[in-house]
N, C-alpha and C. Protein backbone atom coordinates (compact mmCIF):
# COMPACT_ATOMS: atom_id res chain seq x y z
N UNK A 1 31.53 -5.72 19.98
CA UNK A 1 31.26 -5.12 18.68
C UNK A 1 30.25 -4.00 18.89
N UNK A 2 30.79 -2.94 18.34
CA UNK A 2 29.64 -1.71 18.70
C UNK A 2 28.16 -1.92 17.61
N UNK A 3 27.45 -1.47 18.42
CA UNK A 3 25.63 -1.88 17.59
C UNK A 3 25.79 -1.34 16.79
N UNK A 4 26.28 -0.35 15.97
CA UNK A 4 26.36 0.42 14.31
C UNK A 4 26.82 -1.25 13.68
N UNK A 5 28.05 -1.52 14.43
CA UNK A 5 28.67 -2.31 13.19
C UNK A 5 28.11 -3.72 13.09
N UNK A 6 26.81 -4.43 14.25
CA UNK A 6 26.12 -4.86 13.77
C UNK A 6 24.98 -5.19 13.80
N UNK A 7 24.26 -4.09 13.10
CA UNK A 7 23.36 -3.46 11.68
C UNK A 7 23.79 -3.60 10.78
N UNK A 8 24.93 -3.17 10.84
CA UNK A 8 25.85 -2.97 9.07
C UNK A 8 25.76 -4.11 8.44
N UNK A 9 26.27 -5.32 9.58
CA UNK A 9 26.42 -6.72 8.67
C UNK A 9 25.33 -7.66 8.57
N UNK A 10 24.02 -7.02 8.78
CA UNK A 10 22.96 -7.93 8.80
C UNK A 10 22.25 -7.07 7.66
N UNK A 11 22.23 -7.51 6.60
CA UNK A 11 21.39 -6.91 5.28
C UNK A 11 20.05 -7.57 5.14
N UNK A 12 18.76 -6.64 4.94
CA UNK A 12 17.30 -7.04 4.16
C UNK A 12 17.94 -8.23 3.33
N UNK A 13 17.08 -9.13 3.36
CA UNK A 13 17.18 -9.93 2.16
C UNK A 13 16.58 -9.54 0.96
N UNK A 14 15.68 -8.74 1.12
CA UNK A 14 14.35 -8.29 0.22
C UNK A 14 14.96 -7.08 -0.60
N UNK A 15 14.99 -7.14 -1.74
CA UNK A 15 15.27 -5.95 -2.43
C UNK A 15 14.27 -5.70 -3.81
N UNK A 16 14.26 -3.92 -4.14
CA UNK A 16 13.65 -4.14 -5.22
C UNK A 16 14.26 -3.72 -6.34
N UNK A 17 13.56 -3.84 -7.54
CA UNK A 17 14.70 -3.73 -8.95
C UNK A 17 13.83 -3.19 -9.69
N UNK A 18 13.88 -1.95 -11.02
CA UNK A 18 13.75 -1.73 -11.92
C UNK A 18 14.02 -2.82 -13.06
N UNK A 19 13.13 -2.82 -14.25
CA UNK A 19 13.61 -3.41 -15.62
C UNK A 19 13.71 -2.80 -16.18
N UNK A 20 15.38 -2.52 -16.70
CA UNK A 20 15.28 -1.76 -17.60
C UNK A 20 14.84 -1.57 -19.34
N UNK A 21 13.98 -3.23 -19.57
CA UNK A 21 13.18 -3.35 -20.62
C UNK A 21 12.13 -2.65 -20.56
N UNK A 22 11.28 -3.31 -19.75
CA UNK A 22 9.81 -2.83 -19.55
C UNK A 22 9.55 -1.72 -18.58
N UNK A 23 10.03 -1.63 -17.39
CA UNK A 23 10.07 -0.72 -16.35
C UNK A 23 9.44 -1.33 -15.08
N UNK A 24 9.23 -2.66 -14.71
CA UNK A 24 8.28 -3.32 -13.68
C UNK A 24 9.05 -2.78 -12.96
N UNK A 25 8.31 -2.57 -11.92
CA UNK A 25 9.52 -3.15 -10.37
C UNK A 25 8.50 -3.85 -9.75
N UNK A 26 9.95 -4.95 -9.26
CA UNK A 26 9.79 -6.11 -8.66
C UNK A 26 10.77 -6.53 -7.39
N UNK A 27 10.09 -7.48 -6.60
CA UNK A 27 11.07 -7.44 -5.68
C UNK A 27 11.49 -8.93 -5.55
N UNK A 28 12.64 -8.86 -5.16
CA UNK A 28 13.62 -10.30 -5.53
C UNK A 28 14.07 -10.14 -3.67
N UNK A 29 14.04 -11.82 -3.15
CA UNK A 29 14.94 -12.24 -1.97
C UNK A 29 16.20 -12.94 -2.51
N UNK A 30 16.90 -11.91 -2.32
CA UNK A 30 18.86 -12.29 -2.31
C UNK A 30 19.46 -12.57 -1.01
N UNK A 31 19.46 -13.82 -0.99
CA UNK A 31 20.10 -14.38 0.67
C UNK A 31 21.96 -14.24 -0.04
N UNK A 32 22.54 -14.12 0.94
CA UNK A 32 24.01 -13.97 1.19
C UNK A 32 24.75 -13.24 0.23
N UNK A 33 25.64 -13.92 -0.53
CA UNK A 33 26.29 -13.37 -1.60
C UNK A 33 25.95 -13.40 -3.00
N UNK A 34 24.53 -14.07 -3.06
CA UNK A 34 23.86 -14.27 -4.61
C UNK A 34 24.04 -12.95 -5.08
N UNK A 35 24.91 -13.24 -6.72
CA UNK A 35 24.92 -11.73 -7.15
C UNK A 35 23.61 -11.60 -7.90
N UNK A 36 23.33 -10.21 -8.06
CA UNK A 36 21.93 -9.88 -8.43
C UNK A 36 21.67 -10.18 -10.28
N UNK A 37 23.33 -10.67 -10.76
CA UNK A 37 23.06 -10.79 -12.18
C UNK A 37 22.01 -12.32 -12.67
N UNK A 38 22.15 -13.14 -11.25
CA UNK A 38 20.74 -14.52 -11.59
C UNK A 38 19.64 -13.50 -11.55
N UNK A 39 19.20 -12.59 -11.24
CA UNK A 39 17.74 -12.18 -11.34
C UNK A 39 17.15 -11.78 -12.80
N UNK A 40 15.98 -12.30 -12.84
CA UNK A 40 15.29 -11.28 -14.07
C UNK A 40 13.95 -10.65 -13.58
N UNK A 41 13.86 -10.21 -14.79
CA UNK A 41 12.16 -9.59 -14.84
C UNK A 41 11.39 -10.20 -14.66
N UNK A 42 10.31 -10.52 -13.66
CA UNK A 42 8.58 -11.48 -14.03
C UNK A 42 8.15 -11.30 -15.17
N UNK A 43 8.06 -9.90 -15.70
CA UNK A 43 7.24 -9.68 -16.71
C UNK A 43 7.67 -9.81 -18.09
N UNK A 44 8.96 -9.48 -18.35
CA UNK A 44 9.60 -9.92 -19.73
C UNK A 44 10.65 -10.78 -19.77
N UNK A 45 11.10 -11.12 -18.70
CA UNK A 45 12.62 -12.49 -18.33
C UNK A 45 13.70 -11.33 -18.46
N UNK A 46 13.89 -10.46 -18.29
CA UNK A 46 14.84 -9.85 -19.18
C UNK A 46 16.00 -9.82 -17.86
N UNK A 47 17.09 -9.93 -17.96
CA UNK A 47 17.92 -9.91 -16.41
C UNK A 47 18.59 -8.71 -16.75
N UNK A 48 18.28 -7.35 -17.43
CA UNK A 48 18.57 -6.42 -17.01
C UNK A 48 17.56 -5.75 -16.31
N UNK A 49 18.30 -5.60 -14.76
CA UNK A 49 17.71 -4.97 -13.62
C UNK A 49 18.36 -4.20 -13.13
N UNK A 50 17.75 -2.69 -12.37
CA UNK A 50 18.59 -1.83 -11.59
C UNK A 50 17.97 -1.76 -10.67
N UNK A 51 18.65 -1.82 -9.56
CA UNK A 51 18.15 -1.93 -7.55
C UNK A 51 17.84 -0.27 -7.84
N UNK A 52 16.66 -0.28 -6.90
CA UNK A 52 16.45 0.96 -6.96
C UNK A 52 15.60 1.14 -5.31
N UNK A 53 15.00 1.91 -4.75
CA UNK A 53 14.63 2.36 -3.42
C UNK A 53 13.72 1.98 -3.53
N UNK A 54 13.27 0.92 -2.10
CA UNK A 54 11.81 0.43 -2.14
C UNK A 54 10.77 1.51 -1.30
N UNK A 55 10.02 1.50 -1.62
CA UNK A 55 8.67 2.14 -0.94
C UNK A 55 8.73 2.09 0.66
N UNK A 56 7.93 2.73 1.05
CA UNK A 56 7.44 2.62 2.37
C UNK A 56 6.01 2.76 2.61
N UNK A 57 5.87 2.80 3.86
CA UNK A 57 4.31 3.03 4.16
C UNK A 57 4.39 4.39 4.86
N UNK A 58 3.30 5.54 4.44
CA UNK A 58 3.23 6.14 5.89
C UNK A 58 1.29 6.08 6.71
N UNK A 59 1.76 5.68 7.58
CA UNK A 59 0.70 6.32 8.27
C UNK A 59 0.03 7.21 8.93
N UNK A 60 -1.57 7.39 8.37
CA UNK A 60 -2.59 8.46 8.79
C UNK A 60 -3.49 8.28 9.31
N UNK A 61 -3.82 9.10 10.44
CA UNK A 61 -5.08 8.97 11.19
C UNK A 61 -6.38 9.06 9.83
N UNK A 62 -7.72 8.32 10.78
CA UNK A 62 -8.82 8.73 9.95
C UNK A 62 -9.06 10.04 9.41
N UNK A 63 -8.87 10.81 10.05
CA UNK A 63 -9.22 12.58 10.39
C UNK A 63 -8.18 13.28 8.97
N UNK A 64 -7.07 12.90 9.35
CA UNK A 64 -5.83 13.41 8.22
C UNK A 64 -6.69 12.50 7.14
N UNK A 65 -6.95 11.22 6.67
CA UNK A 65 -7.03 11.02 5.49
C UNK A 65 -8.44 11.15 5.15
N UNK A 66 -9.61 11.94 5.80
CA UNK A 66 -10.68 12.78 5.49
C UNK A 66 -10.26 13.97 5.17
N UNK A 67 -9.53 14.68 5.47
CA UNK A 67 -9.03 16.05 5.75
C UNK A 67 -8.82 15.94 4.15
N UNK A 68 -7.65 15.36 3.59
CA UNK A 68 -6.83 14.84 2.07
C UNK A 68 -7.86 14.54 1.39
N UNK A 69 -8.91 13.85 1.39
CA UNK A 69 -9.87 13.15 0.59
C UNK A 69 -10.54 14.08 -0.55
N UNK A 70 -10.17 13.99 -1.64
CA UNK A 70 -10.91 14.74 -2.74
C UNK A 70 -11.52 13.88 -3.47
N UNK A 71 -13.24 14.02 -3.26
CA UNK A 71 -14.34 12.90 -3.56
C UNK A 71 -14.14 13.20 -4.88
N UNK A 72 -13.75 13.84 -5.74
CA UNK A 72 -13.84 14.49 -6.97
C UNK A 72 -13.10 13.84 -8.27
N UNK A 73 -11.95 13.54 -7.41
CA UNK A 73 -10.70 13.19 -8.27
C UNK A 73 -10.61 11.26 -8.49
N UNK A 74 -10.38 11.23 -9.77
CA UNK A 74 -10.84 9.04 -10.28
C UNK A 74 -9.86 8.59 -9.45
N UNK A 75 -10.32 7.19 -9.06
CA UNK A 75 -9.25 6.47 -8.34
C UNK A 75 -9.08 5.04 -9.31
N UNK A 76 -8.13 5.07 -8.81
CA UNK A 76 -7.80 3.24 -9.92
C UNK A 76 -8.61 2.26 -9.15
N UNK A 77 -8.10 1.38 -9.63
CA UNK A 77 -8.77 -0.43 -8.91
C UNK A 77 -8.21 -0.39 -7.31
N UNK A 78 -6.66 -0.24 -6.91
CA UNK A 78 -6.52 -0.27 -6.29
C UNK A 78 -6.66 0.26 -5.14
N UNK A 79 -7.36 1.73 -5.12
CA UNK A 79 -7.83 2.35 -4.15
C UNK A 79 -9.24 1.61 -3.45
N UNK A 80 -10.16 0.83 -4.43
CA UNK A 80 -10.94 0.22 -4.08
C UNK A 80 -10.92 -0.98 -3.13
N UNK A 81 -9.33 -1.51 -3.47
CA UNK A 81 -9.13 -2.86 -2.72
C UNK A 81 -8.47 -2.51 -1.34
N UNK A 82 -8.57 -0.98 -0.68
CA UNK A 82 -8.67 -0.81 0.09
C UNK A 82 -9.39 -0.48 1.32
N UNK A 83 -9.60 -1.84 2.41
CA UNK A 83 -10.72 -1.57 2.83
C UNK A 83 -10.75 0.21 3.77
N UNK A 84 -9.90 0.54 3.95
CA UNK A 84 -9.70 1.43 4.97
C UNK A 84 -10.32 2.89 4.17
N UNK A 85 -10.63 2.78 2.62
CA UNK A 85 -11.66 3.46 1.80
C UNK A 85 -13.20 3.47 1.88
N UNK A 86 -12.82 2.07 2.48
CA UNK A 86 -15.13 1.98 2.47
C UNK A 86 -15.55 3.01 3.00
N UNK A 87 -16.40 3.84 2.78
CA UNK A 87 -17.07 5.05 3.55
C UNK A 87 -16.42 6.51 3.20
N UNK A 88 -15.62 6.73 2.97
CA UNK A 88 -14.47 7.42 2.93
C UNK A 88 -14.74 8.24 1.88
N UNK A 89 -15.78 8.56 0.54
CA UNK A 89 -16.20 9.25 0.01
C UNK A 89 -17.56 9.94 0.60
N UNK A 90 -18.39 9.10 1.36
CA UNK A 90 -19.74 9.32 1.60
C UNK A 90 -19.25 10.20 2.89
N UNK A 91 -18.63 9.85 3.54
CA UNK A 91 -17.79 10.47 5.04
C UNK A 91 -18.04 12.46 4.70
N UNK A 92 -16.97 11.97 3.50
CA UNK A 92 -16.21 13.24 3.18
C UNK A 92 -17.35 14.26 2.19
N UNK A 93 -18.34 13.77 1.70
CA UNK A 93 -18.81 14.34 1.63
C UNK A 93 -20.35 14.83 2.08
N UNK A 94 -20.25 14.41 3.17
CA UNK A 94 -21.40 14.54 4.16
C UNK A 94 -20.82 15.77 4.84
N UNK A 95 -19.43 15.53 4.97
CA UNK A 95 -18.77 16.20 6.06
C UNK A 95 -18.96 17.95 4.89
N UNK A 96 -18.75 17.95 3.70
CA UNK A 96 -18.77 18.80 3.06
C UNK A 96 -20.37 19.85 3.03
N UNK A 97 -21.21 18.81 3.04
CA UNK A 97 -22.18 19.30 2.87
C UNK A 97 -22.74 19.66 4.59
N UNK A 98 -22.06 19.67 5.44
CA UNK A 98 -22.28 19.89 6.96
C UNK A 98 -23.69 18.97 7.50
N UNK A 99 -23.64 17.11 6.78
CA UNK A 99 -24.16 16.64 7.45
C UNK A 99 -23.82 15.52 8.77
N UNK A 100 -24.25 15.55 9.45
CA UNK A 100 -23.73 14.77 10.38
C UNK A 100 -24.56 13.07 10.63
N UNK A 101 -24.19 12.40 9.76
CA UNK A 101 -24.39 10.85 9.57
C UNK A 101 -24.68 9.74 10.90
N UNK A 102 -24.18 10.43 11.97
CA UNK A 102 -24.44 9.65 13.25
C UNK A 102 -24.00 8.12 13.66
N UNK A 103 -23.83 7.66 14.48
CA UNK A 103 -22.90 6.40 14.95
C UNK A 103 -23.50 5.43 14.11
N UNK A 104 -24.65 5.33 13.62
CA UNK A 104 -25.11 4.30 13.12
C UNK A 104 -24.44 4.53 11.44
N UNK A 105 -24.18 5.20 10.98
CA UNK A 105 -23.57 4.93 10.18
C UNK A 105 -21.87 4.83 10.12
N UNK A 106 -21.59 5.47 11.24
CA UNK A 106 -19.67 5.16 11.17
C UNK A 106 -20.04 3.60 11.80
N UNK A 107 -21.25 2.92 12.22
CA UNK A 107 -21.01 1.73 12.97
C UNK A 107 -20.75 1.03 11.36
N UNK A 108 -21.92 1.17 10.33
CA UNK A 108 -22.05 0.15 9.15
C UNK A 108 -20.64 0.43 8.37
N UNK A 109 -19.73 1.95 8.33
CA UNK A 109 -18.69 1.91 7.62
C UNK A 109 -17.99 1.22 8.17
N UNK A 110 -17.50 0.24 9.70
CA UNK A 110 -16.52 -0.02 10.40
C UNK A 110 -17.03 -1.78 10.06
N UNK A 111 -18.60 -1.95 9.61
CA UNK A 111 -18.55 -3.19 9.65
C UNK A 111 -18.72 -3.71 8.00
N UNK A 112 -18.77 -2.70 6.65
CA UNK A 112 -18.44 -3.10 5.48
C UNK A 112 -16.39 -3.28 5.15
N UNK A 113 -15.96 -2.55 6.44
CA UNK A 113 -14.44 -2.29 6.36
C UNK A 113 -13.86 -3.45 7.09
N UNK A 114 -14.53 -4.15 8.10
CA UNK A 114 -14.10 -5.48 8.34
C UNK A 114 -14.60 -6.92 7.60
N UNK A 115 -15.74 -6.55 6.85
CA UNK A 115 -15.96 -8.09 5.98
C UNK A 115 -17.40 -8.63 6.62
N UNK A 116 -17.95 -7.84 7.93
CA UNK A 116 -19.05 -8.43 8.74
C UNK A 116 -20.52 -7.77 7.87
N UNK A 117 -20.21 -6.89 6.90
CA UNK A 117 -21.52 -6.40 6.65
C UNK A 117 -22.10 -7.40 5.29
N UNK A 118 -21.27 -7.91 4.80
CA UNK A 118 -21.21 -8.78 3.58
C UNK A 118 -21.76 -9.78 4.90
N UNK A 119 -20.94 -10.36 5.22
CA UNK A 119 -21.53 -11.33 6.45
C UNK A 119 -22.89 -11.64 6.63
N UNK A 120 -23.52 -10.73 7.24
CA UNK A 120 -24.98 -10.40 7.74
C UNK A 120 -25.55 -10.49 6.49
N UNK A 121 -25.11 -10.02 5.35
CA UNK A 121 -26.34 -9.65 3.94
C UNK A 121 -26.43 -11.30 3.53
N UNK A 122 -25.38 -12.23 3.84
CA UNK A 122 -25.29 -13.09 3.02
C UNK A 122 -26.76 -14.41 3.88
């Protein structure tokens, strides 16, 4: 069997869906031939859903996502619950103001970004 044809027959189980009540998207595991009409919404039950393209990730060096960083502009909740943010305003704008912060402080951003600086305070 040539390797295209199987890829083809091994499908994600994981898919995601629009509501077309509310607009969530959500993602549903459909093993085999479950048709997607058992699914509903989490948020309103509603089982009108449309499959739609799930997300991806991309990844960026530190440097690229200093480079991007506009200290200026609001961030939601969720930018916060990222640790790979800790420092990442003060960084960027040190870097703006042409100061240079020194190892001892990329050491404390690397150890509030792993959970060890809470650690030590506690």
């Amino acid at each position: 069997m040539p390797i295209s044809d199987k890829f083809r027959r091994k499908r994600m189980p994981i898919y995601e869906y629009q509501c077309e009540e509310c607009g969530t998207i959500s993602a549903h595991v459909v093993l085999g031939a479950q048709p997607s009409a058992e699914l509903s919404c989490p948020s309103c039950g509603s089982p009108e859903l449309r499959r739609v393209l799930s997300s991806f990730a991309v990844v960026e060096s530190e440097a690229s996502r200093l480079a991007n960083f506009d200290p200026s502009r609001p961030r939601d909740e969720s930018f916060y619950r990222d640790s790979r943010n800790v420092g990442l305003w003060a960084k960027k704008r040190a870097q703006q103001m042409g100061i240079d912060l020194g190892p001892k402080f990329e050491e404390t951003v690397e150890k509030a970004r792993s959970g060890k600086l809470i650690k030590e305070m506690l």
